[in-house]
Protein backbone atom coordinates (compact mmCIF):
# COMPACT_ATOMS: atom_id res chain seq x y z
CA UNK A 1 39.23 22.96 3.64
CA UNK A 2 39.20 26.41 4.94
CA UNK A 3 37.65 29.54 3.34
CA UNK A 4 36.09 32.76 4.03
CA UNK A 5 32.27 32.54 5.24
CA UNK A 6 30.45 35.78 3.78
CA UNK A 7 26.87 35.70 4.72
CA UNK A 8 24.71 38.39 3.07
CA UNK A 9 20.75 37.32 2.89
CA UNK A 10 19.32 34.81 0.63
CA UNK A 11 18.43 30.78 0.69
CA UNK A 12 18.15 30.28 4.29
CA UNK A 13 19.06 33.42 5.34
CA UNK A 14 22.49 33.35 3.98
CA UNK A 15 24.36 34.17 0.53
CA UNK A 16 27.84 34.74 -0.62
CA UNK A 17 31.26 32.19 -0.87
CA UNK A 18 30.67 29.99 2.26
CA UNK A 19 33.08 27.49 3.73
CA UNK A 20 33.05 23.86 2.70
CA UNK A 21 32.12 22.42 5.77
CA UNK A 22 29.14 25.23 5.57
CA UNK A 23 27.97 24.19 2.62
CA UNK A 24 28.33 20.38 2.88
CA UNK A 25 26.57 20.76 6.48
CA UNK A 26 23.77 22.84 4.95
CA UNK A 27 23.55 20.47 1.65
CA UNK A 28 23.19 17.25 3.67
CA UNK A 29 20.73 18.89 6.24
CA UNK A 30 18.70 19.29 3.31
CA UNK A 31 19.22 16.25 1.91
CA UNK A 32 18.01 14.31 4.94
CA UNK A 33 14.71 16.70 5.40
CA UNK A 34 14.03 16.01 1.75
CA UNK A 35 14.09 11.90 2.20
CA UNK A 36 11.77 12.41 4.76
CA UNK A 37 9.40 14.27 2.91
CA UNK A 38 9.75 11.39 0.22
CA UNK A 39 9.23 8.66 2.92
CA UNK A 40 5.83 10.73 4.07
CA UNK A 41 4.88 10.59 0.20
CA UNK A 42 5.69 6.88 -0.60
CA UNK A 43 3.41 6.26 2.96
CA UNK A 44 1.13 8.29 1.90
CA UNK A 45 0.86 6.94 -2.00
CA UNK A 46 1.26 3.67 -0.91
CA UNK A 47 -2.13 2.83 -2.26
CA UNK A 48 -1.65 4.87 -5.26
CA UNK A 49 -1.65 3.16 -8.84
CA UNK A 50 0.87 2.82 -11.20
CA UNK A 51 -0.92 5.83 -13.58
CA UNK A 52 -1.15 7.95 -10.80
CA UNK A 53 2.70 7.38 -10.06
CA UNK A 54 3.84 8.96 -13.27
CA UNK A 55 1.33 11.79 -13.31
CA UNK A 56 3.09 12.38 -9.65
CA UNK A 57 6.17 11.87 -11.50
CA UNK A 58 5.41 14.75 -14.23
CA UNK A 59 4.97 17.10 -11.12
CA UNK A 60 8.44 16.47 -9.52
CA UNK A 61 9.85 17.44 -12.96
CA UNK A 62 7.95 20.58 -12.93
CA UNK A 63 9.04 20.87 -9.25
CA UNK A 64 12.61 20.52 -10.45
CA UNK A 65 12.58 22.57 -13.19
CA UNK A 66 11.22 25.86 -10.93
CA UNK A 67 13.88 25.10 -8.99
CA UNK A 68 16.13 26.44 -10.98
CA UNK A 69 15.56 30.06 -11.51
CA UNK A 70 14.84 30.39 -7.66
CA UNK A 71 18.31 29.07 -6.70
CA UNK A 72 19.31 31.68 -9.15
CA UNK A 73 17.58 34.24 -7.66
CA UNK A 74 18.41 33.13 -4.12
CA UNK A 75 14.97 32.94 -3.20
CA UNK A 76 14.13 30.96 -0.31
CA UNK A 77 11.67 29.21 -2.16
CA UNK A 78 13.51 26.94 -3.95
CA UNK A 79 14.41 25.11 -0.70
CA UNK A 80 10.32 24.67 -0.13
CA UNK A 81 10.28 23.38 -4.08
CA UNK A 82 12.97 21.21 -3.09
CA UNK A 83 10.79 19.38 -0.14
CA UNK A 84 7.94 19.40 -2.60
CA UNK A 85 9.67 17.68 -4.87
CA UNK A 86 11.15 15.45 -2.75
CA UNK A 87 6.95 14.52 -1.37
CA UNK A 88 5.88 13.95 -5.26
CA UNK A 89 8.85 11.85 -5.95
CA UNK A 90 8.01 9.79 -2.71
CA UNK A 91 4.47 9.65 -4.19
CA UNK A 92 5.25 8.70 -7.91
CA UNK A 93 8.19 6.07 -6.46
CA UNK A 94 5.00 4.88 -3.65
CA UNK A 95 3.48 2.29 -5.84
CA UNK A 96 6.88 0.32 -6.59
CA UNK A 97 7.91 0.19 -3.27
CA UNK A 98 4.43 -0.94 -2.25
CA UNK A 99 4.72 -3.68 -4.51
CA UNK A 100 8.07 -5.36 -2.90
CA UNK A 101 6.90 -4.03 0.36
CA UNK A 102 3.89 -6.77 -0.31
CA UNK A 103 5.56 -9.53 -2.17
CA UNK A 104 9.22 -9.49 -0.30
CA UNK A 105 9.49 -6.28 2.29
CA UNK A 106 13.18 -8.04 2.87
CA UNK A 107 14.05 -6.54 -0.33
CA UNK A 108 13.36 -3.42 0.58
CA UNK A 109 15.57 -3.30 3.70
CA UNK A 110 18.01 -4.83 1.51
CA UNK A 111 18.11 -2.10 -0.82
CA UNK A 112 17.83 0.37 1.65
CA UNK A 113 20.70 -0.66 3.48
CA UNK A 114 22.87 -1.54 0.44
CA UNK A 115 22.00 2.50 -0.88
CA UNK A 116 23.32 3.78 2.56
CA UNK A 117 26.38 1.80 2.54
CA UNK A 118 26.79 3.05 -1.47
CA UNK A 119 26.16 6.65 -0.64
CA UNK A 120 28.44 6.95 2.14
CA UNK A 121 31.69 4.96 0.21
CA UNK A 122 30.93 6.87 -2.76
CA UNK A 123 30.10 10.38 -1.59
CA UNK A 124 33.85 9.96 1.22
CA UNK A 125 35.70 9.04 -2.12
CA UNK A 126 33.89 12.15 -3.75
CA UNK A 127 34.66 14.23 -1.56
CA UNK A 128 37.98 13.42 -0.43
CA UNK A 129 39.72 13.28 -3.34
CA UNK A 130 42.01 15.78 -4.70
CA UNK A 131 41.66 15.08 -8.62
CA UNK A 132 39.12 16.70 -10.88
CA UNK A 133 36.46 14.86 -11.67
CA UNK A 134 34.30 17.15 -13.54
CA UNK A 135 35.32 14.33 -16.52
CA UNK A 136 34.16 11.49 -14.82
CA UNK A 137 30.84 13.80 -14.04
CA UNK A 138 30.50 14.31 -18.18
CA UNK A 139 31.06 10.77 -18.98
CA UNK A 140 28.49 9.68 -16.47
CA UNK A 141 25.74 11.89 -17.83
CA UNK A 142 26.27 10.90 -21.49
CA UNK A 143 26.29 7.17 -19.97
CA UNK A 144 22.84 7.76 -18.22
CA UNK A 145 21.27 8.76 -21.22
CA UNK A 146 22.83 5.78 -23.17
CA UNK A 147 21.38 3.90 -20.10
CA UNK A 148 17.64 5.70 -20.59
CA UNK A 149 18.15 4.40 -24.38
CA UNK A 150 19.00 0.99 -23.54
CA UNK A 151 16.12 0.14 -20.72
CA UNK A 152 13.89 1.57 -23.53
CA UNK A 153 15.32 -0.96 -25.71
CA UNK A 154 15.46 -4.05 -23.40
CA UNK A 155 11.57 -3.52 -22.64
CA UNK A 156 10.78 -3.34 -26.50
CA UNK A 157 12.94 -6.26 -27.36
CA UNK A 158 13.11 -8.57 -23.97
CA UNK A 159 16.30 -8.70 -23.89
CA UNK A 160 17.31 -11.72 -21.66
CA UNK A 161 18.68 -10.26 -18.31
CA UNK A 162 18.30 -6.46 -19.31
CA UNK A 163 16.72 -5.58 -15.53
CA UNK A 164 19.75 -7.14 -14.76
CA UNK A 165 22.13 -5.57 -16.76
CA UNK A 166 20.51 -2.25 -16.98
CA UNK A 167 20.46 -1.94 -12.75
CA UNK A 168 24.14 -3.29 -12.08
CA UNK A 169 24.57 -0.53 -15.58
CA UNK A 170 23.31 2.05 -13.27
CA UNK A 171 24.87 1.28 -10.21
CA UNK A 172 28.32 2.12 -12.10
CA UNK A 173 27.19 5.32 -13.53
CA UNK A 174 25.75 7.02 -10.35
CA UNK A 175 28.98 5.41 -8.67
CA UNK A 176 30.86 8.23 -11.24
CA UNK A 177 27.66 10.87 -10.54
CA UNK A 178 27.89 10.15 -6.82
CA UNK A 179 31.39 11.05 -6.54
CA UNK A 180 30.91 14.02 -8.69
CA UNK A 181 28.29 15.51 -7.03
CA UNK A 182 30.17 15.01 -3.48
CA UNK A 183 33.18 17.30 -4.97
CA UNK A 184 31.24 19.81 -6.05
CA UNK A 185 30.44 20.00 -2.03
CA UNK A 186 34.20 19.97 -1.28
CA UNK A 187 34.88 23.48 -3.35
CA UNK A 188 32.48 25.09 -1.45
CA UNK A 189 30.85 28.76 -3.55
CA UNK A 190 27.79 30.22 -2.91
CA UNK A 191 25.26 28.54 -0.36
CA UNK A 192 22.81 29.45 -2.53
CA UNK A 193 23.17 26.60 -4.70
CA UNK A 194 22.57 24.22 -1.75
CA UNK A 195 19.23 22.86 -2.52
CA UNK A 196 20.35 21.78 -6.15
CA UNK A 197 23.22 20.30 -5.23
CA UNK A 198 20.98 18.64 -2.82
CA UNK A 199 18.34 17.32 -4.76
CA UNK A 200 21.23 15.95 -7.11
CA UNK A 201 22.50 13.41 -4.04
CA UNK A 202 18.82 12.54 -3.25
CA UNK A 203 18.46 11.71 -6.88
CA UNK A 204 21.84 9.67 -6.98
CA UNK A 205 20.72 7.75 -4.04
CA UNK A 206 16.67 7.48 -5.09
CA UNK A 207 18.14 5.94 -8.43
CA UNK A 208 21.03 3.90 -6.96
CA UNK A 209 18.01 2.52 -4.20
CA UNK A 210 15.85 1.44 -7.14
CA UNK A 211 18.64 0.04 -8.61
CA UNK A 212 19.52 -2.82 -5.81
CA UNK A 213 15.55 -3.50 -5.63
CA UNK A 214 15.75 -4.80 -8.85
CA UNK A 215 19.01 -6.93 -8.09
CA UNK A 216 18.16 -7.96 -4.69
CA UNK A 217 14.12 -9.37 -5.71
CA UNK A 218 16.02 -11.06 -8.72
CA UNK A 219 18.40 -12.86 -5.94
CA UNK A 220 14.71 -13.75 -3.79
């Protein structure tokens, strides 16, 4: 788990092959500073309708998507891009969670709890194990869009039990992009690409949270 730490300028003050325990250290820092920014926005959007959430939504993307060429250009903004896109997520996700937080707010803390306990199983298995899984990563992806296809389906069609189906669906696909994601950690590279590998877990455990809403307000 060793490696040599070069550190030459860049996102956060630091660029060049890090160690592993640099990188997953930095990663997860961010990770944690970007769910808060997502808990401020869900607060904050709590009040916020449905319409609002998705033009919210369109902003993350847009968030995202800048991301990109500044983690390429090791440009210390794409770690502020990353907490904004973390805020307009929390603002676009704000009116679903206000809605179980007023008809069952035990779901919530259901979900919230069962997406910790996911994340942590998951990401050890991820990152502890020795075998590729840049497979398992590919197959995953193609599954999520097959998954995208099929909750566009089961809303056209009502499909008996396609929440269902489609959320316990999910749950095994970010299990495989969880794991993959967590691996890329363990072969540590360039620090640089810290805040995309970062919003990648958030996203994996955003999704996987939404995911056990749906199961656990079916079970109340």
């Amino acid at each position: 788990m060793g490696g040599s730490t070069t550190y030459e300028g860049g996102v956060a003050g630091f660029r060049g092959v890090v160690d592993t325990r640099t990188l997953f250290g930095q990663t997860m820092w961010l990770v944690a500073i970007t769910t808060g920014f997502f808990a401020l926005g869900a607060y904050l959007g709590r009040s916020l309708s449905y319409g609002w959430g998705w033009i919210w939504f369109i902003a993350s993307l847009a968030c995202l998507i800048a991301m990109r060429p500044a983690v390429r250009s090791a440009s210390s903004a794409a770690i502020g891009l990353l907490f904004g896109f973390g805020l307009l997520v929390g603002l676009g996700t704000a009116p679903t969670i206000a809605y179980y937080a007023s008809t069952n707010p035990q779901v919530v803390w259901q979900a919230g709890a069962a997406t910790a306990l996911f994340m942590t199983a998951l990401g050890a298995v991820g990152y502890a194990t020795r075998r590729d899984l840049s497979a398992l990563g590919r197959v995953s992806f193609w599954g999520l869009i097959a998954l995208i296809l099929f909750g566009i389906v089961a809303i056209l069609f009502q499909l008996p039990n396609g929440s269902l189906i489609y959320a316990i669906a999910g749950l095994v696909i970010f299990a495989g992009l969880t794991m993959f994601d967590f691996q890329r950690l363990r072969r540590g590279g360039d620090l640089a690409s810290a805040p995309m590998i970062a919003a990648s877990i958030f996203l994996d455990a955003l999704n996987v949270f939404l995911f056990f809403l749906r199961i656990f307000s079916r079970q109340n």
